[in-house]
C-alpha atoms as a PDB file:
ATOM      1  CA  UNK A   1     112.512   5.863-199.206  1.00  0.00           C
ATOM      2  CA  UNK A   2     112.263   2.673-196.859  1.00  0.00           C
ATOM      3  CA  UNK A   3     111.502   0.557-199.998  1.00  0.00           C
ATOM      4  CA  UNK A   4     113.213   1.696-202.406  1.00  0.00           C
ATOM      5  CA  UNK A   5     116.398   1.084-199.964  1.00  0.00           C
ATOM      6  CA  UNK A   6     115.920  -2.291-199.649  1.00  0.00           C
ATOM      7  CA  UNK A   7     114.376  -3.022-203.421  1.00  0.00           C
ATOM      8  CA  UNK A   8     117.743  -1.772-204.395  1.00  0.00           C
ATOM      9  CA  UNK A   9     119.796  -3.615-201.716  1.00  0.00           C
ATOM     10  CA  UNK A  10     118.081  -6.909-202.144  1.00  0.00           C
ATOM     11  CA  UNK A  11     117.909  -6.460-205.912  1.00  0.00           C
ATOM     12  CA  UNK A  12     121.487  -5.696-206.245  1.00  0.00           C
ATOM     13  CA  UNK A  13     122.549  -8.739-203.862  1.00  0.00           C
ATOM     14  CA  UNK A  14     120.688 -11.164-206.533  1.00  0.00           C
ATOM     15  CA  UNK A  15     121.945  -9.314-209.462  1.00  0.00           C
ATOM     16  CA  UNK A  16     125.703  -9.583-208.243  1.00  0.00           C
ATOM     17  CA  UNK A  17     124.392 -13.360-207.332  1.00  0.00           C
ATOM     18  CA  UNK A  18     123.485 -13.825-211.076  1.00  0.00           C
ATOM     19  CA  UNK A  19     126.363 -12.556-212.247  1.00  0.00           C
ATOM     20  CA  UNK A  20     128.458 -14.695-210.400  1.00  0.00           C
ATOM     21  CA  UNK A  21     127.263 -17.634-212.287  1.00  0.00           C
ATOM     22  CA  UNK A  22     126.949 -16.143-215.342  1.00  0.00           C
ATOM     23  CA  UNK A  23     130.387 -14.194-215.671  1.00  0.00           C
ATOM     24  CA  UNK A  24     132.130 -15.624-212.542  1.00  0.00           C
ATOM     25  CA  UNK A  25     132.054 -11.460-211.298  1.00  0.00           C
ATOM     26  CA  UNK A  26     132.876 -10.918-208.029  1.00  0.00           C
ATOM     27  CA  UNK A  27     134.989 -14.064-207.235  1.00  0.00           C
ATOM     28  CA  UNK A  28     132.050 -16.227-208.873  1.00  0.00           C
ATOM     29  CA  UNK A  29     132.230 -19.632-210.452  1.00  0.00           C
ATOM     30  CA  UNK A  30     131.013 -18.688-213.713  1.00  0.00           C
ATOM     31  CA  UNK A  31     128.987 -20.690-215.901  1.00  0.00           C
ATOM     32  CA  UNK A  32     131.633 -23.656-216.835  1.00  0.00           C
ATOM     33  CA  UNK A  33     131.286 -23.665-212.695  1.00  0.00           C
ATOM     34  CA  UNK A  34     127.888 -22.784-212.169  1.00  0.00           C
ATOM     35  CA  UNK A  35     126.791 -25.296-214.828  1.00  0.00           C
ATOM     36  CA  UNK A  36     128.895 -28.333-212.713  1.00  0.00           C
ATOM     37  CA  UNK A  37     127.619 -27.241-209.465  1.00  0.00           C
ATOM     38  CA  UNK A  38     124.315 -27.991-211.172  1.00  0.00           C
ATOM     39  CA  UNK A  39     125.312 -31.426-212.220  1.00  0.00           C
ATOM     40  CA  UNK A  40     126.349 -32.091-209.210  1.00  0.00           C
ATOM     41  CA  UNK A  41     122.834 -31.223-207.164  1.00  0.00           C
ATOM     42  CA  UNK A  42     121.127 -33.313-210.337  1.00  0.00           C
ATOM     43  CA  UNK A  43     119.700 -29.940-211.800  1.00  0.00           C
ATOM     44  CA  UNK A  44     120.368 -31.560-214.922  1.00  0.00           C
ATOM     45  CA  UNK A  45     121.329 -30.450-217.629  1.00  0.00           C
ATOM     46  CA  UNK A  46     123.588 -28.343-215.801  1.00  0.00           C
ATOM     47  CA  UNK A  47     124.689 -25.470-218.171  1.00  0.00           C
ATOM     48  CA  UNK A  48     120.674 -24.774-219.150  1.00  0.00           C
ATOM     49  CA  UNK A  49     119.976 -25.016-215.283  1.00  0.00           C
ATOM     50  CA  UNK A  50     122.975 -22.479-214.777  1.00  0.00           C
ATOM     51  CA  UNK A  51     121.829 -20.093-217.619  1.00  0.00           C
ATOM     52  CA  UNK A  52     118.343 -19.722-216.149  1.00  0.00           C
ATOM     53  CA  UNK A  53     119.295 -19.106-212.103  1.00  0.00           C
ATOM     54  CA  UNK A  54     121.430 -16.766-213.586  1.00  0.00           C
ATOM     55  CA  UNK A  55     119.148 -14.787-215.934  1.00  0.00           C
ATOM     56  CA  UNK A  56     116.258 -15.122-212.886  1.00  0.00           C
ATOM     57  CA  UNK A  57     118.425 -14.018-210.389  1.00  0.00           C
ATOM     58  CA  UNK A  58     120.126 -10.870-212.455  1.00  0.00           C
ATOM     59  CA  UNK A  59     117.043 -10.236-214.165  1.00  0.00           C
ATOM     60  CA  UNK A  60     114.539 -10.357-211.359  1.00  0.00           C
ATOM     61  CA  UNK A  61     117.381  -8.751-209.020  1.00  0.00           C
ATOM     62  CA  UNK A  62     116.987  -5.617-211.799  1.00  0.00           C
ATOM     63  CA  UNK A  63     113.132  -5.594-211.344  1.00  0.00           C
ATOM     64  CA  UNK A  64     113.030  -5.739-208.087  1.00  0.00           C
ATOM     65  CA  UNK A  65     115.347  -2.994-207.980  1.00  0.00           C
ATOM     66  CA  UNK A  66     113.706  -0.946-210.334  1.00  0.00           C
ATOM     67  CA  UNK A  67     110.362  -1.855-208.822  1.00  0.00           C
ATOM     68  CA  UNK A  68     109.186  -2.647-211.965  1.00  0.00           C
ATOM     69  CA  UNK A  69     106.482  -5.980-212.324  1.00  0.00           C
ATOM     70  CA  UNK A  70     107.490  -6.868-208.668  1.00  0.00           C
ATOM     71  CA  UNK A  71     105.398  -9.776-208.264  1.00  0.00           C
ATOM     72  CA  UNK A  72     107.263 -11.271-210.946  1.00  0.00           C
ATOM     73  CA  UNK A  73     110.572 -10.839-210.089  1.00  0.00           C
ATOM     74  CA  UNK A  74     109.941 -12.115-206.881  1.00  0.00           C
ATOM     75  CA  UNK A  75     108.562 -15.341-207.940  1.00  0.00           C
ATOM     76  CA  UNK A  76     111.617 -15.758-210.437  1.00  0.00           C
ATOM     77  CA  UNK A  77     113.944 -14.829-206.823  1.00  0.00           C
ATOM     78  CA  UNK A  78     111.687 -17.126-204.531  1.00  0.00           C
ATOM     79  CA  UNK A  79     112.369 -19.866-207.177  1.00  0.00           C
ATOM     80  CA  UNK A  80     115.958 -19.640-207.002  1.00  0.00           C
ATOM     81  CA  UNK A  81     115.823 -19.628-203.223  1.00  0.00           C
ATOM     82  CA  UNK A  82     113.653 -22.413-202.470  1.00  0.00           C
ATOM     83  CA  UNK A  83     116.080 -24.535-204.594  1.00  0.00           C
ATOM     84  CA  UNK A  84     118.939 -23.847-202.863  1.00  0.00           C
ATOM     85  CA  UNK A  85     116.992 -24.282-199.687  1.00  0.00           C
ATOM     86  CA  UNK A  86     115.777 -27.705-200.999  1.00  0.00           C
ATOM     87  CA  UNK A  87     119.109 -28.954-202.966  1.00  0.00           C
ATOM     88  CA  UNK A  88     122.148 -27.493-200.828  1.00  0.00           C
ATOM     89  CA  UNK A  89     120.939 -25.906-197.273  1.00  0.00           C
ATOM     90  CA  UNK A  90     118.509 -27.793-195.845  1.00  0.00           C
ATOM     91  CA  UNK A  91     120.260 -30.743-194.976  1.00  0.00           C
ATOM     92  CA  UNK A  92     122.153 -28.159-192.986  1.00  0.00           C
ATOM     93  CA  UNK A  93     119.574 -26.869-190.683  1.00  0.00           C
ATOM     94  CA  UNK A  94     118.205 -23.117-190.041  1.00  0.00           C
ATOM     95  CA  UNK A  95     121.684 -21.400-188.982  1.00  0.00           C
ATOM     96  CA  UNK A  96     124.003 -20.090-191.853  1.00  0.00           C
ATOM     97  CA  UNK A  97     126.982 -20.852-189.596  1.00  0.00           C
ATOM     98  CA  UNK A  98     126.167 -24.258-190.336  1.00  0.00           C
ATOM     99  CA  UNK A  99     125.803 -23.660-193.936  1.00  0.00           C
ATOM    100  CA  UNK A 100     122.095 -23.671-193.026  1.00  0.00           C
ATOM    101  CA  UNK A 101     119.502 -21.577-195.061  1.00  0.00           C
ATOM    102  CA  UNK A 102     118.217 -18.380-192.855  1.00  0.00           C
ATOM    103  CA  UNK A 103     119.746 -16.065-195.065  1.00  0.00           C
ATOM    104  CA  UNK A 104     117.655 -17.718-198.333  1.00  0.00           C
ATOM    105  CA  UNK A 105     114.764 -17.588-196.018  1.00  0.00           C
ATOM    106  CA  UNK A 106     115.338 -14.223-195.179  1.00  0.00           C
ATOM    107  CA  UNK A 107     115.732 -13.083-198.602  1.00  0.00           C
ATOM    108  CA  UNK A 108     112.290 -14.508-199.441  1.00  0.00           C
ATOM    109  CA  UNK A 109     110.944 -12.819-196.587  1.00  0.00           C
ATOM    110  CA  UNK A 110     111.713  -9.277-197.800  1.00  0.00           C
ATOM    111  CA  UNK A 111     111.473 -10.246-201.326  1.00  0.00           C
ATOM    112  CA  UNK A 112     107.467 -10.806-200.316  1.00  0.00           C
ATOM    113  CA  UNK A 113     107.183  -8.126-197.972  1.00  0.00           C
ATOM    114  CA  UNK A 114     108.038  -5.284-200.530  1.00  0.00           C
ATOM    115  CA  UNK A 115     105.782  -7.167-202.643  1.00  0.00           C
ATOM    116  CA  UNK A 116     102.834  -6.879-200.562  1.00  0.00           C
ATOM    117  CA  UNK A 117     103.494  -3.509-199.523  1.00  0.00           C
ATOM    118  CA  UNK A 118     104.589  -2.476-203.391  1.00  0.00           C
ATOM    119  CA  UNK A 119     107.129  -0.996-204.546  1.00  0.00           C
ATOM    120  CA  UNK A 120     106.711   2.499-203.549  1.00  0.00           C
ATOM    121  CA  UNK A 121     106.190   5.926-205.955  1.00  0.00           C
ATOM    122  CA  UNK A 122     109.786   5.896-206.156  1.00  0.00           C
ATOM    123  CA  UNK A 123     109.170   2.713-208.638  1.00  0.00           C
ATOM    124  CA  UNK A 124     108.638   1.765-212.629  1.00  0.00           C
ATOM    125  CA  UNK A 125     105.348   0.532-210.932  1.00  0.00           C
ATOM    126  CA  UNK A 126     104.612   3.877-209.481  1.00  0.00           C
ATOM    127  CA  UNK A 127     105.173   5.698-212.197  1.00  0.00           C
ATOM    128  CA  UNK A 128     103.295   3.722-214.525  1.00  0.00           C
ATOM    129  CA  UNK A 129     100.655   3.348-211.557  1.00  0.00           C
ATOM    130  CA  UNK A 130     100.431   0.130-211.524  1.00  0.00           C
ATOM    131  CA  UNK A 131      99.442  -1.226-208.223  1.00  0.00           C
ATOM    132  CA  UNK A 132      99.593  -4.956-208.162  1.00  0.00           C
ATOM    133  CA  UNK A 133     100.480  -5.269-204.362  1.00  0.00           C
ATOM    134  CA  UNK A 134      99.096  -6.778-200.833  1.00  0.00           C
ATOM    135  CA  UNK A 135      99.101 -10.331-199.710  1.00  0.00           C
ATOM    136  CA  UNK A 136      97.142 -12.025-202.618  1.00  0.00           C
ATOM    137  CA  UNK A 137      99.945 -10.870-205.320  1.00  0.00           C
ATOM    138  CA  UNK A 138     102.384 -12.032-202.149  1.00  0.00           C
ATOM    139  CA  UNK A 139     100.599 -14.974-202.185  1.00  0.00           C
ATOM    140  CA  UNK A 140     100.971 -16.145-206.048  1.00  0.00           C
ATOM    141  CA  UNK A 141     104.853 -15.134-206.419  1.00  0.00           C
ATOM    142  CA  UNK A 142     105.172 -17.270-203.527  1.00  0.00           C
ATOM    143  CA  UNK A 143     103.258 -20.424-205.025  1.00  0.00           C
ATOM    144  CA  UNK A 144     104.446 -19.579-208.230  1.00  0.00           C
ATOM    145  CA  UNK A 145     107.973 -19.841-206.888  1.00  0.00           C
ATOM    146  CA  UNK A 146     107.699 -22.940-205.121  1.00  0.00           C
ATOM    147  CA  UNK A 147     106.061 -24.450-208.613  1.00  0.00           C
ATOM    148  CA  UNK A 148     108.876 -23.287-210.416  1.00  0.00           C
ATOM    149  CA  UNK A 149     111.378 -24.638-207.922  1.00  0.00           C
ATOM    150  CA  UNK A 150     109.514 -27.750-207.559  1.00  0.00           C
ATOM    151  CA  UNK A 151     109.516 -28.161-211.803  1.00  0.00           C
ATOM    152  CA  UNK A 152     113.425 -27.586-211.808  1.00  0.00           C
ATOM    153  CA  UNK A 153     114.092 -30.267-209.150  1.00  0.00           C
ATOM    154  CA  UNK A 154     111.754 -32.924-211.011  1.00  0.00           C
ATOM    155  CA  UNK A 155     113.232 -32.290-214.323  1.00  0.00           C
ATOM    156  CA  UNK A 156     116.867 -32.164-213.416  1.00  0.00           C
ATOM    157  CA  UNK A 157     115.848 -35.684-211.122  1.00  0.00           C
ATOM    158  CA  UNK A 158     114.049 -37.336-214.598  1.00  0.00           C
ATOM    159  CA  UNK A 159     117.333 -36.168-216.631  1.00  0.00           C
ATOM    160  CA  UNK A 160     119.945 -38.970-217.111  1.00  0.00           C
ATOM    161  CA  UNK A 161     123.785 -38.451-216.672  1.00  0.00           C
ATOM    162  CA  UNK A 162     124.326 -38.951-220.500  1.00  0.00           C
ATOM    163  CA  UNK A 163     127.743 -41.035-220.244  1.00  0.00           C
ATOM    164  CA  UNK A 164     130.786 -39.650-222.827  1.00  0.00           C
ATOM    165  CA  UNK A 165     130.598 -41.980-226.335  1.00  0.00           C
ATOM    166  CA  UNK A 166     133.124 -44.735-226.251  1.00  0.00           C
ATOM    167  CA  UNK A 167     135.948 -44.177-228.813  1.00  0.00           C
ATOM    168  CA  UNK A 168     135.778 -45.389-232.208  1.00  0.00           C
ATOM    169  CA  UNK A 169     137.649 -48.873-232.374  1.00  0.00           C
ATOM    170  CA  UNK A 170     141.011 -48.292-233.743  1.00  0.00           C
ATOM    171  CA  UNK A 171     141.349 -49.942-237.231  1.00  0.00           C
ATOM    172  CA  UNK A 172     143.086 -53.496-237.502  1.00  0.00           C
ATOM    173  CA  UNK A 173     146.603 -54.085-239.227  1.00  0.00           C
ATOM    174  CA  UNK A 174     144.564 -55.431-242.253  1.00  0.00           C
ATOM    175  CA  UNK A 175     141.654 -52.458-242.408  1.00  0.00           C
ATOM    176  CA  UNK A 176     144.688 -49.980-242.220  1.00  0.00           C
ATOM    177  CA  UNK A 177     146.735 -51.655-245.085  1.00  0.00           C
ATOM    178  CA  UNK A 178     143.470 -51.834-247.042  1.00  0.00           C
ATOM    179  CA  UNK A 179     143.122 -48.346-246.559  1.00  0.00           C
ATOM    180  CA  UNK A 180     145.964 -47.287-247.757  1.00  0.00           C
ATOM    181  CA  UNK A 181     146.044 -49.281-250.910  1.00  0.00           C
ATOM    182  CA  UNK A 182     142.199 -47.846-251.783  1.00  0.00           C
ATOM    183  CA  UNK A 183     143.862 -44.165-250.825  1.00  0.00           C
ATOM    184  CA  UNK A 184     146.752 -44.604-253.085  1.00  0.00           C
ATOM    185  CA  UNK A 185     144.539 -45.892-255.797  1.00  0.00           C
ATOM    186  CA  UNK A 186     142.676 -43.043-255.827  1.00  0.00           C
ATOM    187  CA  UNK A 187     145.531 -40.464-256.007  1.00  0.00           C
ATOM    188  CA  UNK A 188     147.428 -42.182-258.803  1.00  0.00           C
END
């Protein structure tokens, strides 16, 4: 009962996290928002970047939860965290009163611990009896994770701001008149 309690507190805090971005539920930015936050911490472009924390965070939040391909979902969730770690808490030290990133680094603490201890019978996983736990499937959502996260922050840094087209040049006095002579020739 022990895991399945916290697969389905921890997976529903990430789900309600995804759907912050993605439907701005639950006082959330939504994606117009999520998408500039992204711009702004060069996870470039921001509306894809916002689209696929969202999706990883919901959808892995659901796995988890449902304890179904656990090592999975928990690299998707360990990607996510490690990027906020790296792009908007570290700077801020350990302490979340600080804005500081224990409570991402306690999230990937659990997130691996119910992954090395599995899911539990009261799982998809346990019911399909599939067994992919201990500290070697751990292990690889962890790296797995931290590739993802670093792959994400290298991309977004290699995109460039793509700046709005200048306008058109408005037409001179003589390339309007000309215009509408040719316009009035062709309607008589």
């Amino acid at each position: 009962m022990g895991r399945l309690l916290a697969r389905g507190v921890i997976g529903g805090l990430f789900i309600g996290h995804g759907m912050q971005k993605l439907l701005g539920w639950f006082g959330g930015p939504g994606l117009d928002g999520a998408a500039q936050m992204m711009d702004s911490l060069e996870l470039r472009p921001g509306r894809r970047n916002a689209v696929a924390a969202s999706i990883s965070e919901a959808a892995g939040g659901a796995m988890l939860a449902a304890g179904f391909l656990t090592p999975v979902a928990a690299a998707a969730l360990i990607g996510t965290m490690i990027t906020a770690i790296r792009k908007v808490h570290l700077k801020n030290g350990l302490w979340n009163a600080g804005g500081g990133y224990e409570f991402n680094l306690a999230l990937i603490a659990a997130t691996l611990a119910i992954v090395d201890g599995g899911p539990g019978p009261l799982s998809l996983e346990g019911a399909l009896g599939i067994d992919d736990t201990g500290w070697p499937s751990a292990l690889g959502a962890l790296a797995a994770g931290a590739a993802g996260s670093t792959l994400v922050i290298e991309l977004g840094r290699r995109q460039t701001v793509s700046a709005p087209e200048p306008p058109a040049p408005a037409p001179s006095a003589a390339a309007s008149a000309e215009q509408a002579v040719a316009q009035e020739a062709v309607t008589s």
